[in-house]
PDB file of N, CA and C in Angstrom:
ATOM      1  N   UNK A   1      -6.445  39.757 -43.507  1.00  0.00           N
ATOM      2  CA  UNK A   1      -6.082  38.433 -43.939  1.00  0.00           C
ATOM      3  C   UNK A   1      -7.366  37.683 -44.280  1.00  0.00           C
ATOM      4  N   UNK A   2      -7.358  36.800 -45.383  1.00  0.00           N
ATOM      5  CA  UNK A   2      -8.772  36.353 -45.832  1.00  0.00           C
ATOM      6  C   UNK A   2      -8.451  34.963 -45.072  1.00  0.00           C
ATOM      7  N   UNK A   3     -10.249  35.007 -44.566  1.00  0.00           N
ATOM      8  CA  UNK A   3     -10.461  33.562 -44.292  1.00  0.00           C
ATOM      9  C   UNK A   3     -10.412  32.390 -45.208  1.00  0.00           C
ATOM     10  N   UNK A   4      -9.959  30.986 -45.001  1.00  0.00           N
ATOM     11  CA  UNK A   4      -9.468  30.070 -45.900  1.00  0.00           C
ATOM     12  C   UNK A   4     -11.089  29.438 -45.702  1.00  0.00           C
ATOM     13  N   UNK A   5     -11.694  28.746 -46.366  1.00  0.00           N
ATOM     14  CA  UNK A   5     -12.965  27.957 -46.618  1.00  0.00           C
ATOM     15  C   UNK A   5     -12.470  26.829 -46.818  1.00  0.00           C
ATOM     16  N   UNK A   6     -13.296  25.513 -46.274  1.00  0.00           N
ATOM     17  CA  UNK A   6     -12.907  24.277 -47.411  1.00  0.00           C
ATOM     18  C   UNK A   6     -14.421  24.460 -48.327  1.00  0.00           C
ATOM     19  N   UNK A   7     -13.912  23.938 -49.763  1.00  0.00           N
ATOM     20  CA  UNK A   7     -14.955  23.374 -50.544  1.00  0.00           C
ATOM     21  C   UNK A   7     -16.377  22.731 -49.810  1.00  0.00           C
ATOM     22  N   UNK A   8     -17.445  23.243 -50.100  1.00  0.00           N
ATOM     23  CA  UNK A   8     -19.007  22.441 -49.806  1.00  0.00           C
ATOM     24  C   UNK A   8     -18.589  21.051 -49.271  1.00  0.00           C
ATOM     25  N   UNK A   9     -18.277  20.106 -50.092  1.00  0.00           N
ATOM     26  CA  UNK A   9     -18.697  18.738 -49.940  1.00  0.00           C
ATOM     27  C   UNK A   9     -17.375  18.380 -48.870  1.00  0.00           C
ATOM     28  N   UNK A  10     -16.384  19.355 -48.509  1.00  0.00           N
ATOM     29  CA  UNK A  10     -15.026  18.397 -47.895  1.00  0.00           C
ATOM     30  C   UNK A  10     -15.706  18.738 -46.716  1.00  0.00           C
ATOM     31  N   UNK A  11     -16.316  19.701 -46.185  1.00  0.00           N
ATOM     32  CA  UNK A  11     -17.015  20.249 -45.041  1.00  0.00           C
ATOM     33  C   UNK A  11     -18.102  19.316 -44.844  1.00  0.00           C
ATOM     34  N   UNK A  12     -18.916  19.069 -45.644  1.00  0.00           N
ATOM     35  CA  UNK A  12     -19.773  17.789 -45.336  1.00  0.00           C
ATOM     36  C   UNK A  12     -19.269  16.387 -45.248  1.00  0.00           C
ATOM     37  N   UNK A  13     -18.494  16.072 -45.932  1.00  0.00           N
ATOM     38  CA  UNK A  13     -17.529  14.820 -45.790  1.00  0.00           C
ATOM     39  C   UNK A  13     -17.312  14.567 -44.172  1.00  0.00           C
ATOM     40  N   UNK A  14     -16.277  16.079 -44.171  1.00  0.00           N
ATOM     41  CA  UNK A  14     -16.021  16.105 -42.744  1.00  0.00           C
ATOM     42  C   UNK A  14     -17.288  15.881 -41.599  1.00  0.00           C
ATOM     43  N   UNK A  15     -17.812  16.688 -41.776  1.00  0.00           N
ATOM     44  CA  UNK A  15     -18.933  16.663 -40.949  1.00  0.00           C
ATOM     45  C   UNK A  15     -19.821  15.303 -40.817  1.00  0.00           C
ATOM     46  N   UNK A  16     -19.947  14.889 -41.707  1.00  0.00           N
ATOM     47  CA  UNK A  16     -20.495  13.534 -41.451  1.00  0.00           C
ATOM     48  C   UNK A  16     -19.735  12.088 -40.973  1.00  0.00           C
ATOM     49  N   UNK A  17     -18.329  12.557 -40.566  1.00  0.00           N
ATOM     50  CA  UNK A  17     -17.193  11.411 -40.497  1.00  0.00           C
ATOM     51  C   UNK A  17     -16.824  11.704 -39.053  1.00  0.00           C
ATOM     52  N   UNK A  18     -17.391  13.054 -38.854  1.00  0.00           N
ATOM     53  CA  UNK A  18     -17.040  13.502 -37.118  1.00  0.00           C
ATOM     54  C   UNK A  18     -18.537  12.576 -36.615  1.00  0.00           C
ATOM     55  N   UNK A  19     -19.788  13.179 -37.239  1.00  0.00           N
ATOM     56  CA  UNK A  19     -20.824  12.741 -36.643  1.00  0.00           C
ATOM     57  C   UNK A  19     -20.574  10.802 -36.436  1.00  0.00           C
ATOM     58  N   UNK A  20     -20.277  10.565 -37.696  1.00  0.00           N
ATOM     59  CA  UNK A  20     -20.321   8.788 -37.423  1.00  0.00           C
ATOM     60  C   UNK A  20     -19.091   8.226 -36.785  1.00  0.00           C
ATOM     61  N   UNK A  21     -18.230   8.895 -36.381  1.00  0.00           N
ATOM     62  CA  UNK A  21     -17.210   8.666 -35.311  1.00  0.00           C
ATOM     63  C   UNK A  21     -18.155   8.765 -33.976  1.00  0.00           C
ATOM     64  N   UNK A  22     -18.324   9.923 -33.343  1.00  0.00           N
ATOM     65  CA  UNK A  22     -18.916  10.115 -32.326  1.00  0.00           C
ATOM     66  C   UNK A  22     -20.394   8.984 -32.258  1.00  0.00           C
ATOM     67  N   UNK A  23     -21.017   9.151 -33.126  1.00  0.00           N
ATOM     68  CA  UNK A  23     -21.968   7.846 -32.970  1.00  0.00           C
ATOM     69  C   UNK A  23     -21.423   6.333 -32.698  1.00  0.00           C
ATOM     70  N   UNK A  24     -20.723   6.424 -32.695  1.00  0.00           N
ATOM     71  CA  UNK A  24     -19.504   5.013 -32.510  1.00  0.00           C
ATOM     72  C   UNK A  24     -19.183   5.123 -31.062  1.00  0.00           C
ATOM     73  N   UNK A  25     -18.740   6.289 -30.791  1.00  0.00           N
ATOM     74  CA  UNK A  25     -18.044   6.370 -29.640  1.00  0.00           C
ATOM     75  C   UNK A  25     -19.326   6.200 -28.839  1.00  0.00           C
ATOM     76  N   UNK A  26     -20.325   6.634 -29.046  1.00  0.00           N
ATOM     77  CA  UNK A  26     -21.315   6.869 -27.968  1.00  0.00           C
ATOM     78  C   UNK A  26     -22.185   5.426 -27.563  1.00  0.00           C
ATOM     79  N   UNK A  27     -21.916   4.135 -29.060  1.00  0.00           N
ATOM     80  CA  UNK A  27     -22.626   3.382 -28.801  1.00  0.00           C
ATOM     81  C   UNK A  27     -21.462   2.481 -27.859  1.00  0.00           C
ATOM     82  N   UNK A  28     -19.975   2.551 -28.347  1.00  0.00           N
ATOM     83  CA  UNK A  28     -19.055   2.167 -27.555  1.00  0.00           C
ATOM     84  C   UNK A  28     -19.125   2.191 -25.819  1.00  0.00           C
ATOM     85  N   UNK A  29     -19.539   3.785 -25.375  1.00  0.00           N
ATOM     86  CA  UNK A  29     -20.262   4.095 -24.060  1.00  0.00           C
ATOM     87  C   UNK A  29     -21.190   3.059 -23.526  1.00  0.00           C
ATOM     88  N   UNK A  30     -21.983   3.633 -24.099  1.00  0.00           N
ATOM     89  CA  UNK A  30     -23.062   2.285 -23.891  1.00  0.00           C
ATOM     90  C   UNK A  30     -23.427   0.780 -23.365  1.00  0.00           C
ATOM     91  N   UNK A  31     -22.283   0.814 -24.792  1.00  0.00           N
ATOM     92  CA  UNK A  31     -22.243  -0.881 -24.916  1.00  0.00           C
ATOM     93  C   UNK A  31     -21.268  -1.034 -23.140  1.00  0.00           C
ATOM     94  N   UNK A  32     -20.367  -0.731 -22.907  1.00  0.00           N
ATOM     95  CA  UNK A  32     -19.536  -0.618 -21.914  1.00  0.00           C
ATOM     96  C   UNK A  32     -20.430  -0.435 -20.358  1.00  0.00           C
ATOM     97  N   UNK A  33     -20.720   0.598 -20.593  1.00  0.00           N
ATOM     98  CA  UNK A  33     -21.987   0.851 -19.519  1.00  0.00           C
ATOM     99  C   UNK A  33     -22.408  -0.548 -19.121  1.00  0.00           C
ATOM    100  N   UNK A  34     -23.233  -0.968 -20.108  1.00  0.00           N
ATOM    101  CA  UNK A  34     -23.605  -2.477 -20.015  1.00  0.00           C
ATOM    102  C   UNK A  34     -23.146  -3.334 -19.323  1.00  0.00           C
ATOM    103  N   UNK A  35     -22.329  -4.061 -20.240  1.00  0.00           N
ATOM    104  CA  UNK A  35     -20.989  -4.820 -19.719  1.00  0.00           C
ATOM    105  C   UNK A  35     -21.094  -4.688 -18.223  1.00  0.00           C
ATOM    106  N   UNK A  36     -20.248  -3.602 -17.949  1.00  0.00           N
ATOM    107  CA  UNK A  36     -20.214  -3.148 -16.661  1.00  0.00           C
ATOM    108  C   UNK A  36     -21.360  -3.802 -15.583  1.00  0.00           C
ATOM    109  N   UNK A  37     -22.502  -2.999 -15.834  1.00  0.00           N
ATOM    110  CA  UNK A  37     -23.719  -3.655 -14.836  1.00  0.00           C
ATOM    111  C   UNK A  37     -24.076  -4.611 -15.167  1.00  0.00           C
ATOM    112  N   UNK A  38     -23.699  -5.501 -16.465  1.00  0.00           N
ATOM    113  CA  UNK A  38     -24.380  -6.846 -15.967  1.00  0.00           C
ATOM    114  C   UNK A  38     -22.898  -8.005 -15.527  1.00  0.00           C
ATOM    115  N   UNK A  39     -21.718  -7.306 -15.473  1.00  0.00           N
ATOM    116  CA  UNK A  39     -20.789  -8.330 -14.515  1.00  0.00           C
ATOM    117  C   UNK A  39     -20.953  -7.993 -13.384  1.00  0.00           C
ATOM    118  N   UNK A  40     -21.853  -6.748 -12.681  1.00  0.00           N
ATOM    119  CA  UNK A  40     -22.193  -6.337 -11.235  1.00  0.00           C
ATOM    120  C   UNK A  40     -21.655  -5.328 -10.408  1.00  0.00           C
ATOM    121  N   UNK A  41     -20.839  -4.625 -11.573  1.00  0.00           N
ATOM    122  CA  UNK A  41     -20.220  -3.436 -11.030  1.00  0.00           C
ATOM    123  C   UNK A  41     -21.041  -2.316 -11.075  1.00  0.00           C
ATOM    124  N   UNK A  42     -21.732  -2.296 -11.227  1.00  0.00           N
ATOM    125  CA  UNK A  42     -23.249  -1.146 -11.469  1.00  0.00           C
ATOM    126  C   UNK A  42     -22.156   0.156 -12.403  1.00  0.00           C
ATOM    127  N   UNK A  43     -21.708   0.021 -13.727  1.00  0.00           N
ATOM    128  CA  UNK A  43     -21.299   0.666 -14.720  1.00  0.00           C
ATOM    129  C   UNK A  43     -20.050   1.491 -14.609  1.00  0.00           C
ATOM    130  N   UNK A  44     -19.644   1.998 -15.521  1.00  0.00           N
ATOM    131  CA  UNK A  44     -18.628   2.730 -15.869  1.00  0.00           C
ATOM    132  C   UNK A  44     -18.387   3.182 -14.759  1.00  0.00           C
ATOM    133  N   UNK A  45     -19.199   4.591 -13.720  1.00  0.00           N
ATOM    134  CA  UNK A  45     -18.742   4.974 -12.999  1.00  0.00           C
ATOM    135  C   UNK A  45     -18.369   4.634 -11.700  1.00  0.00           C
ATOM    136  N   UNK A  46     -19.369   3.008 -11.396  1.00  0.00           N
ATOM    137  CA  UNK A  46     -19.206   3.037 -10.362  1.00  0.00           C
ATOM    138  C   UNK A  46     -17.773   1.895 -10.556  1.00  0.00           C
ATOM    139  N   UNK A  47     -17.556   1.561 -11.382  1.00  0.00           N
ATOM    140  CA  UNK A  47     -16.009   1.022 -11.787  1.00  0.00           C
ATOM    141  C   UNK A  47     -15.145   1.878 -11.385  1.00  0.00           C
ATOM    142  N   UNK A  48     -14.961   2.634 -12.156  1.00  0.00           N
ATOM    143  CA  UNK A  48     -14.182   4.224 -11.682  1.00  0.00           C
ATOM    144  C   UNK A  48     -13.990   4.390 -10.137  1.00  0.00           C
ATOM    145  N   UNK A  49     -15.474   4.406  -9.656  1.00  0.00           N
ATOM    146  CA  UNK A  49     -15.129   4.491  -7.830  1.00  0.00           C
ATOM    147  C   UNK A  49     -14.453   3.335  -6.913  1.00  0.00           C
ATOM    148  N   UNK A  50     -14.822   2.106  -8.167  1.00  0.00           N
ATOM    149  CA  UNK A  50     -14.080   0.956  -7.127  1.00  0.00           C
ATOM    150  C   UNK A  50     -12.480   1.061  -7.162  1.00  0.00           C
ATOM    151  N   UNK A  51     -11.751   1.500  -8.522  1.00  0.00           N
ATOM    152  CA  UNK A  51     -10.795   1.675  -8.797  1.00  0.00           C
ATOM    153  C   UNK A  51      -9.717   3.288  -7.788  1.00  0.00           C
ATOM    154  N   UNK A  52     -10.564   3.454  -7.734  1.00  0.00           N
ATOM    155  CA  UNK A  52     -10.084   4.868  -6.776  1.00  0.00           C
ATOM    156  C   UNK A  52      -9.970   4.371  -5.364  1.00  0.00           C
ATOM    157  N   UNK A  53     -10.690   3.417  -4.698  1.00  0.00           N
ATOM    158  CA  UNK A  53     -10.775   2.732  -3.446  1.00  0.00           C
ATOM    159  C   UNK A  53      -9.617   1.861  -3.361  1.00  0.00           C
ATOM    160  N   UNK A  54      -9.274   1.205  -4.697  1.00  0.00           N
ATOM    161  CA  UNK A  54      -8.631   0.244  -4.225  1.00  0.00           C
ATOM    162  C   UNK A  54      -7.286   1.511  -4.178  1.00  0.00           C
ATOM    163  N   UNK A  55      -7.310   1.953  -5.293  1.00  0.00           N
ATOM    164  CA  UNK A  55      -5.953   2.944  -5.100  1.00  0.00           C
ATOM    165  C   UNK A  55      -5.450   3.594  -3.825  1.00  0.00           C
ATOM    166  N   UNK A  56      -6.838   3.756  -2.984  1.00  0.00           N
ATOM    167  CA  UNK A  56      -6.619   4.277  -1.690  1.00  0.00           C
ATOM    168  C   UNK A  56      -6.215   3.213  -0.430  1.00  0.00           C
ATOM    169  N   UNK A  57      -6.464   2.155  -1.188  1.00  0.00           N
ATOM    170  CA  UNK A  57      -6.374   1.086  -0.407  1.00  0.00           C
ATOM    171  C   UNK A  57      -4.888   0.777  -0.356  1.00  0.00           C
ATOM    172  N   UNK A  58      -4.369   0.765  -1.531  1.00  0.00           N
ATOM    173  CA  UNK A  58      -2.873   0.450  -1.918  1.00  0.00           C
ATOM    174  C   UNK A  58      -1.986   1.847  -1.157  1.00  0.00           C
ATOM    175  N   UNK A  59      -2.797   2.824  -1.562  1.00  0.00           N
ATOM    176  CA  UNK A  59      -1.568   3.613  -0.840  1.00  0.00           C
ATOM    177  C   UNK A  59      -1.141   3.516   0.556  1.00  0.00           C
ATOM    178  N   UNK A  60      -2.117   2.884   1.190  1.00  0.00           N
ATOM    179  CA  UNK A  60      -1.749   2.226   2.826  1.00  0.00           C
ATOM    180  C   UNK A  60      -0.932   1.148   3.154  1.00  0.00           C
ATOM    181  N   UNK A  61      -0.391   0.954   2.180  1.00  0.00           N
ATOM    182  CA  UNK A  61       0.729  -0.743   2.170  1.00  0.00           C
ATOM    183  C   UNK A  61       1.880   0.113   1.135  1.00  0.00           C
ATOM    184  N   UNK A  62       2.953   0.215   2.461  1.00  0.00           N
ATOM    185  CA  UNK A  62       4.288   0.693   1.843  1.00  0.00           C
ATOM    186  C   UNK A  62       4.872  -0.781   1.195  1.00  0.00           C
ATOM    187  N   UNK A  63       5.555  -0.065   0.082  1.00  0.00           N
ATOM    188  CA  UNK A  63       6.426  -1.366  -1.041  1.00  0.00           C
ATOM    189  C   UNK A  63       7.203  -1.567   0.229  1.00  0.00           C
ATOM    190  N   UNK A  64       7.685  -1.016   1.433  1.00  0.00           N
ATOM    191  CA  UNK A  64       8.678  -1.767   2.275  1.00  0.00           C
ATOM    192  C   UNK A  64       8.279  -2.481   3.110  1.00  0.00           C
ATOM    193  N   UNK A  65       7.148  -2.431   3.269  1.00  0.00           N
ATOM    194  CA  UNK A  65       6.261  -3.562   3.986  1.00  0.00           C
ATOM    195  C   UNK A  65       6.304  -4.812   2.895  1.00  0.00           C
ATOM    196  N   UNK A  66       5.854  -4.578   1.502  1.00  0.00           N
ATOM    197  CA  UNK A  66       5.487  -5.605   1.391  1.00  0.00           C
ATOM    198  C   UNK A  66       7.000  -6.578   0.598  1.00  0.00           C
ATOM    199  N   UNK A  67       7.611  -5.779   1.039  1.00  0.00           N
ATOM    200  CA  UNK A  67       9.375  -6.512   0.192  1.00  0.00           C
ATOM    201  C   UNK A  67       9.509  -7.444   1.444  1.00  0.00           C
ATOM    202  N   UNK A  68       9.734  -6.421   2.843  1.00  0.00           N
ATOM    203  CA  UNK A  68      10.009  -7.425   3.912  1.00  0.00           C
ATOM    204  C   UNK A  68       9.156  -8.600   4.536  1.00  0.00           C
ATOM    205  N   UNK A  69       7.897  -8.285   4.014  1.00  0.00           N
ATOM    206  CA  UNK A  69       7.207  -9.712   4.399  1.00  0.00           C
ATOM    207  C   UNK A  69       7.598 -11.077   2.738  1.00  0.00           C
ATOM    208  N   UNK A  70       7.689 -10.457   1.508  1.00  0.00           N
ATOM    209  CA  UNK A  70       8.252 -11.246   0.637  1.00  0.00           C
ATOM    210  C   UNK A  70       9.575 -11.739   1.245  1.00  0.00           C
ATOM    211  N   UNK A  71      10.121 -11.359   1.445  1.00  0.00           N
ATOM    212  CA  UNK A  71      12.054 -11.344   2.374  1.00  0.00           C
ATOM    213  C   UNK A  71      11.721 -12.382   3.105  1.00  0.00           C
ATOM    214  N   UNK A  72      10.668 -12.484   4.140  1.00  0.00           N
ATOM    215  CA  UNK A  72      10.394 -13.286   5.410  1.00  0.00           C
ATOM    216  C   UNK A  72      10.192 -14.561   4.800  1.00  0.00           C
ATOM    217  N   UNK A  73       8.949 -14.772   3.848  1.00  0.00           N
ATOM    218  CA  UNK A  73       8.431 -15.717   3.357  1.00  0.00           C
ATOM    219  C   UNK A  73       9.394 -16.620   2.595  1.00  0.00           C
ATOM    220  N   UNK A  74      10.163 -15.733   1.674  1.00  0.00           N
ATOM    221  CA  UNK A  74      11.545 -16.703   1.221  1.00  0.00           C
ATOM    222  C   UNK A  74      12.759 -17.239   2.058  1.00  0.00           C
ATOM    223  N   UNK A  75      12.912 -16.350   3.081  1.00  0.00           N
ATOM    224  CA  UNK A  75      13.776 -16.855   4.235  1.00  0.00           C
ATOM    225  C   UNK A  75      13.125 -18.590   4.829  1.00  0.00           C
ATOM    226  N   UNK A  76      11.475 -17.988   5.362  1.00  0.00           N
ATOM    227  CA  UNK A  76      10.710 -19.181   6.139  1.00  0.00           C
ATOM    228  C   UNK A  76      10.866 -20.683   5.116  1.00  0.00           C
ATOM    229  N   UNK A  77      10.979 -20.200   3.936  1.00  0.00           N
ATOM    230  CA  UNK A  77      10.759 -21.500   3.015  1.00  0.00           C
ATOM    231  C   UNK A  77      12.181 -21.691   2.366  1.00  0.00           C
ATOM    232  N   UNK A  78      13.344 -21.222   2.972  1.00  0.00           N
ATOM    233  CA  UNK A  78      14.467 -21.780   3.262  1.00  0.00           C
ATOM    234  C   UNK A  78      15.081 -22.635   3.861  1.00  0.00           C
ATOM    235  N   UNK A  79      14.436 -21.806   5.410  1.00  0.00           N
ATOM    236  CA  UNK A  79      14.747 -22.875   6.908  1.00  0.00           C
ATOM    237  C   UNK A  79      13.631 -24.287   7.107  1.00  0.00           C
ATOM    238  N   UNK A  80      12.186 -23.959   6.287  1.00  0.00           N
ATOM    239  CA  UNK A  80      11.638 -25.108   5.868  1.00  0.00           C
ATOM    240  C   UNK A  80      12.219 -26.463   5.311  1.00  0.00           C
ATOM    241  N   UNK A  81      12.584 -25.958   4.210  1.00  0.00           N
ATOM    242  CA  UNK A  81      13.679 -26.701   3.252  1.00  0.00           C
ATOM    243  C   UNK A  81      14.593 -27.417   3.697  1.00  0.00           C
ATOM    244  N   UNK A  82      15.692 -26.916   4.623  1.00  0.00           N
ATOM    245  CA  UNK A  82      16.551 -27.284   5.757  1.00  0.00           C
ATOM    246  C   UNK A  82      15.978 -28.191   6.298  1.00  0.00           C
ATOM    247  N   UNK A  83      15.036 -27.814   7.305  1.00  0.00           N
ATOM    248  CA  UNK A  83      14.267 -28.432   7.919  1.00  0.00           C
ATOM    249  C   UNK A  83      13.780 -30.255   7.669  1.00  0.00           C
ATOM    250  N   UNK A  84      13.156 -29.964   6.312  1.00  0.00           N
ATOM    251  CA  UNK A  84      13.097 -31.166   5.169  1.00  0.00           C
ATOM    252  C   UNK A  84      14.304 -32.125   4.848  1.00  0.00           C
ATOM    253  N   UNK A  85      14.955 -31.299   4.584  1.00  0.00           N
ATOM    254  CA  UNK A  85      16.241 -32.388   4.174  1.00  0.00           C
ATOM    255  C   UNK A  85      16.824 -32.967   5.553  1.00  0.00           C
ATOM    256  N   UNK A  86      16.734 -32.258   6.515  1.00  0.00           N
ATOM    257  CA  UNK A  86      17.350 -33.094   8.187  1.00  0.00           C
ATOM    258  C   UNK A  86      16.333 -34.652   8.440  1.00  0.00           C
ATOM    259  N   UNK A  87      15.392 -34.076   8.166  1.00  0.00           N
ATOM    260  CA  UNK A  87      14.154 -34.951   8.387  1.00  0.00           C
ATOM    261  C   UNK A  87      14.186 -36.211   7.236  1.00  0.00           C
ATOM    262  N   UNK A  88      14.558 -35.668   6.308  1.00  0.00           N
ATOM    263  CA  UNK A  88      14.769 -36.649   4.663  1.00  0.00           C
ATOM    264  C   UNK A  88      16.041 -37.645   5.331  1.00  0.00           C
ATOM    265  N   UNK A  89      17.201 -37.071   5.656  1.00  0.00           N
ATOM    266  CA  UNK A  89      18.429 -37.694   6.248  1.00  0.00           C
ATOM    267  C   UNK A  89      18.366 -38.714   7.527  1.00  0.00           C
ATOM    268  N   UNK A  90      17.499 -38.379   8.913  1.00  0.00           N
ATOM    269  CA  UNK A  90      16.767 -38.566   9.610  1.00  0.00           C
ATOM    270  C   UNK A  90      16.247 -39.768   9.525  1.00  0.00           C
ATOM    271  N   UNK A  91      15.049 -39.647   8.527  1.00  0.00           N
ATOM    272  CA  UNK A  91      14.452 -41.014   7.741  1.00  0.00           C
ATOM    273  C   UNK A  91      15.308 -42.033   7.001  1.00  0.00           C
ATOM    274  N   UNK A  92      16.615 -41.526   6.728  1.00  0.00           N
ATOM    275  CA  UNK A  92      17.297 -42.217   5.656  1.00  0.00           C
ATOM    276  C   UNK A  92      17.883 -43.327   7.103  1.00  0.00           C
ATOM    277  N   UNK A  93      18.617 -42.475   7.861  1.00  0.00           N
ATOM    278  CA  UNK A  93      19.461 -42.864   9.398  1.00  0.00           C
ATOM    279  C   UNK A  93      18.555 -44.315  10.053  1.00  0.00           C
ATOM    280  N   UNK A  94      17.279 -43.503  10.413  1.00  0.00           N
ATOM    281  CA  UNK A  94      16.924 -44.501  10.839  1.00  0.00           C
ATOM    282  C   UNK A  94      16.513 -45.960  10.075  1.00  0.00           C
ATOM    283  N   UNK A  95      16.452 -45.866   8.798  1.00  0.00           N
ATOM    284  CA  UNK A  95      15.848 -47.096   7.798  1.00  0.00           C
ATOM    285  C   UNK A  95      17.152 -47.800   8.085  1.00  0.00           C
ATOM    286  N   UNK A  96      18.162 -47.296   8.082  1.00  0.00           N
ATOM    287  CA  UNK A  96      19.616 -48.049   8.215  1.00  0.00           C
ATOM    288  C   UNK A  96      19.826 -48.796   9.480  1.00  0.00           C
ATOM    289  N   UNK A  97      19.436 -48.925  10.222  1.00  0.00           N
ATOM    290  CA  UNK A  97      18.977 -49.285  11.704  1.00  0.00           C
ATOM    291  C   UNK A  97      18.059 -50.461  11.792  1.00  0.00           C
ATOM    292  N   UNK A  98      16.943 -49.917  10.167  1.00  0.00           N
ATOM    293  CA  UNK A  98      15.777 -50.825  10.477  1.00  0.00           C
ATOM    294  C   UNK A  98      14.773 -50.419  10.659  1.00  0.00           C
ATOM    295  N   UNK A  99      13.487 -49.822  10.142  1.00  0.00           N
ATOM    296  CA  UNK A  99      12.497 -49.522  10.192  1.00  0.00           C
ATOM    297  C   UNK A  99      11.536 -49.887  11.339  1.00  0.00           C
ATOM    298  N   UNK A 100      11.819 -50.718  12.034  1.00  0.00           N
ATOM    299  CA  UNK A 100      10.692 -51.596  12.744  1.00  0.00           C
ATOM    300  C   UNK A 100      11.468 -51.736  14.126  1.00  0.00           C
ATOM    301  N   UNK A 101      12.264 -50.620  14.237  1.00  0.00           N
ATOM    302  CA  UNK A 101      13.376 -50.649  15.786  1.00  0.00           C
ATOM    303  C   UNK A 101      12.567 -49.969  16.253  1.00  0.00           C
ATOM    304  N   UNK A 102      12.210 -50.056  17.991  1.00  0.00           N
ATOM    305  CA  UNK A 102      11.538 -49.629  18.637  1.00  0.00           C
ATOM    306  C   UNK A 102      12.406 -48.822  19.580  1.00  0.00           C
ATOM    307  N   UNK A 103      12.200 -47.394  20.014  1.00  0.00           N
ATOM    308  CA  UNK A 103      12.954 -47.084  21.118  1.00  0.00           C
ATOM    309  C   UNK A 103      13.410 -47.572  22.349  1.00  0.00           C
ATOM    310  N   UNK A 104      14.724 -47.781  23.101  1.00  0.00           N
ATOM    311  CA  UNK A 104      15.016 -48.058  24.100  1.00  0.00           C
ATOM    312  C   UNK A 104      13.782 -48.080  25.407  1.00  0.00           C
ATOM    313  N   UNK A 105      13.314 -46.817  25.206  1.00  0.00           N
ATOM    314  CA  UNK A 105      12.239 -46.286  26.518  1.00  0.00           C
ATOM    315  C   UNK A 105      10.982 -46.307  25.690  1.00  0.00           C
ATOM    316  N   UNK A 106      10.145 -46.725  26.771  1.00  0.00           N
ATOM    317  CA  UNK A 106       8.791 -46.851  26.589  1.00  0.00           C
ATOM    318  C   UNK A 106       8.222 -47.025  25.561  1.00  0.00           C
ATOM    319  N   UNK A 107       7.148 -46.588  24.553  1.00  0.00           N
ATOM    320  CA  UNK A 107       6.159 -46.955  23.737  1.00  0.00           C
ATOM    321  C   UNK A 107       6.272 -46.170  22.378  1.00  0.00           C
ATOM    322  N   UNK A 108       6.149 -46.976  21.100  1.00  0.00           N
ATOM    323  CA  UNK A 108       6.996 -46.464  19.964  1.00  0.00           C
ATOM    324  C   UNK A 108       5.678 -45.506  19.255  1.00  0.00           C
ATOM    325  N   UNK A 109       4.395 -45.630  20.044  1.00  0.00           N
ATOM    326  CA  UNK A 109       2.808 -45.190  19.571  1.00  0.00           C
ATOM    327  C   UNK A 109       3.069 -43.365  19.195  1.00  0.00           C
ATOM    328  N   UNK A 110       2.220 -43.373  18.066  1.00  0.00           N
ATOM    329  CA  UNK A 110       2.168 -41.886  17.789  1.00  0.00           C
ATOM    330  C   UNK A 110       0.935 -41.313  18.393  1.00  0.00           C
ATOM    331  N   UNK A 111       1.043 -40.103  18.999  1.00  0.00           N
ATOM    332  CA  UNK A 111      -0.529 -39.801  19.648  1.00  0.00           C
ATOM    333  C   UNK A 111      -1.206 -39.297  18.691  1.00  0.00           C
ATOM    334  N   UNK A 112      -2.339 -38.361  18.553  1.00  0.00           N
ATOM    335  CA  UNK A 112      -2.833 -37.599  17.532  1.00  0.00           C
ATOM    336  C   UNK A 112      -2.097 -36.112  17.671  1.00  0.00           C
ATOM    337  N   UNK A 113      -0.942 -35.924  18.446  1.00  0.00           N
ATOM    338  CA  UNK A 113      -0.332 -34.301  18.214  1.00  0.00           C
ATOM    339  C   UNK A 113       0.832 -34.473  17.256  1.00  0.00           C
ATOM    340  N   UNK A 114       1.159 -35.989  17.093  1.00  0.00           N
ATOM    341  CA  UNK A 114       1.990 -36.456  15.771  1.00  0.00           C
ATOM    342  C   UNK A 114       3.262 -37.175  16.975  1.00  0.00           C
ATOM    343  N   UNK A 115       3.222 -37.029  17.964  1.00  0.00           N
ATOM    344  CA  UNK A 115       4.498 -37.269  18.993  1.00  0.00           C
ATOM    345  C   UNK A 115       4.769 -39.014  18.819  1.00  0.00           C
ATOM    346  N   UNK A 116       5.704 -39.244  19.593  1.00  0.00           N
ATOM    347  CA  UNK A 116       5.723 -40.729  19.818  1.00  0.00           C
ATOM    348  C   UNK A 116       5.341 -40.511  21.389  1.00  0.00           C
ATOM    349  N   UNK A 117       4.674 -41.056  22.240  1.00  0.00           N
ATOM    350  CA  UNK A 117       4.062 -41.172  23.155  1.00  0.00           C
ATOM    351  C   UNK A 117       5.398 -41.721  24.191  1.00  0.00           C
ATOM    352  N   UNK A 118       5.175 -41.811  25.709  1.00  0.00           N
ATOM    353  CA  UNK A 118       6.252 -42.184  26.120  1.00  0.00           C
ATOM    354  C   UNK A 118       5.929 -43.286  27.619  1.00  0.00           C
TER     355      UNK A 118
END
């Protein structure tokens, strides 16, 4: 079976379109390299190693860990909420009363733990 040739110049064409690709790519390297160490990652590779750390890092935190602490946090800022509106109602109760009513017993003073003192 005969070998197929390209024409002289498509072979040089080629050849010179691989070379100025790869010269691209290599200044692309480079340039990156750069980048890299002067935002302080000391370059490409040691990017690469931080990225593998963190990966190792992540694989130690199951998604079911971190659903049920999301779960918790939306629950907590539920019963917060609750919490708020008793206190909103609370405030409403007592303005109806009169703002400036003093308790039956002892002293109406707030301490610094937020209490009314007694």
């Amino acid at each position: 079976m005969p070998v197929t040739t390209l024409p002289p110049h498509t072979e040089t064409h080629d050849m010179n379109d691989l070379m100025s690709r790869m010269d691209n790519l290599v200044r692309f390297a480079n340039d990156l390299e750069y980048r890299m160490s002067e935002s302080g990652f000391g370059g490409v590779f040691a990017v690469a190693e931080q990225v593998r750390r963190i990966r190792q890092a992540l694989d130690r935190v199951q998604t079911q860990e971190i659903q049920w602490a999301r779960n918790e946090v939306e629950s907590l800022i539920g019963i917060l909420s609750e919490v708020g509106r008793s206190l909103d109602e609370l405030n409403q109760v007592k303005m109806m009363f009169g703002d400036g009513a003093q308790p039956a017993y002892g002293s109406a003073e707030v301490g610094a733990d937020g209490y009314v003192g007694g």
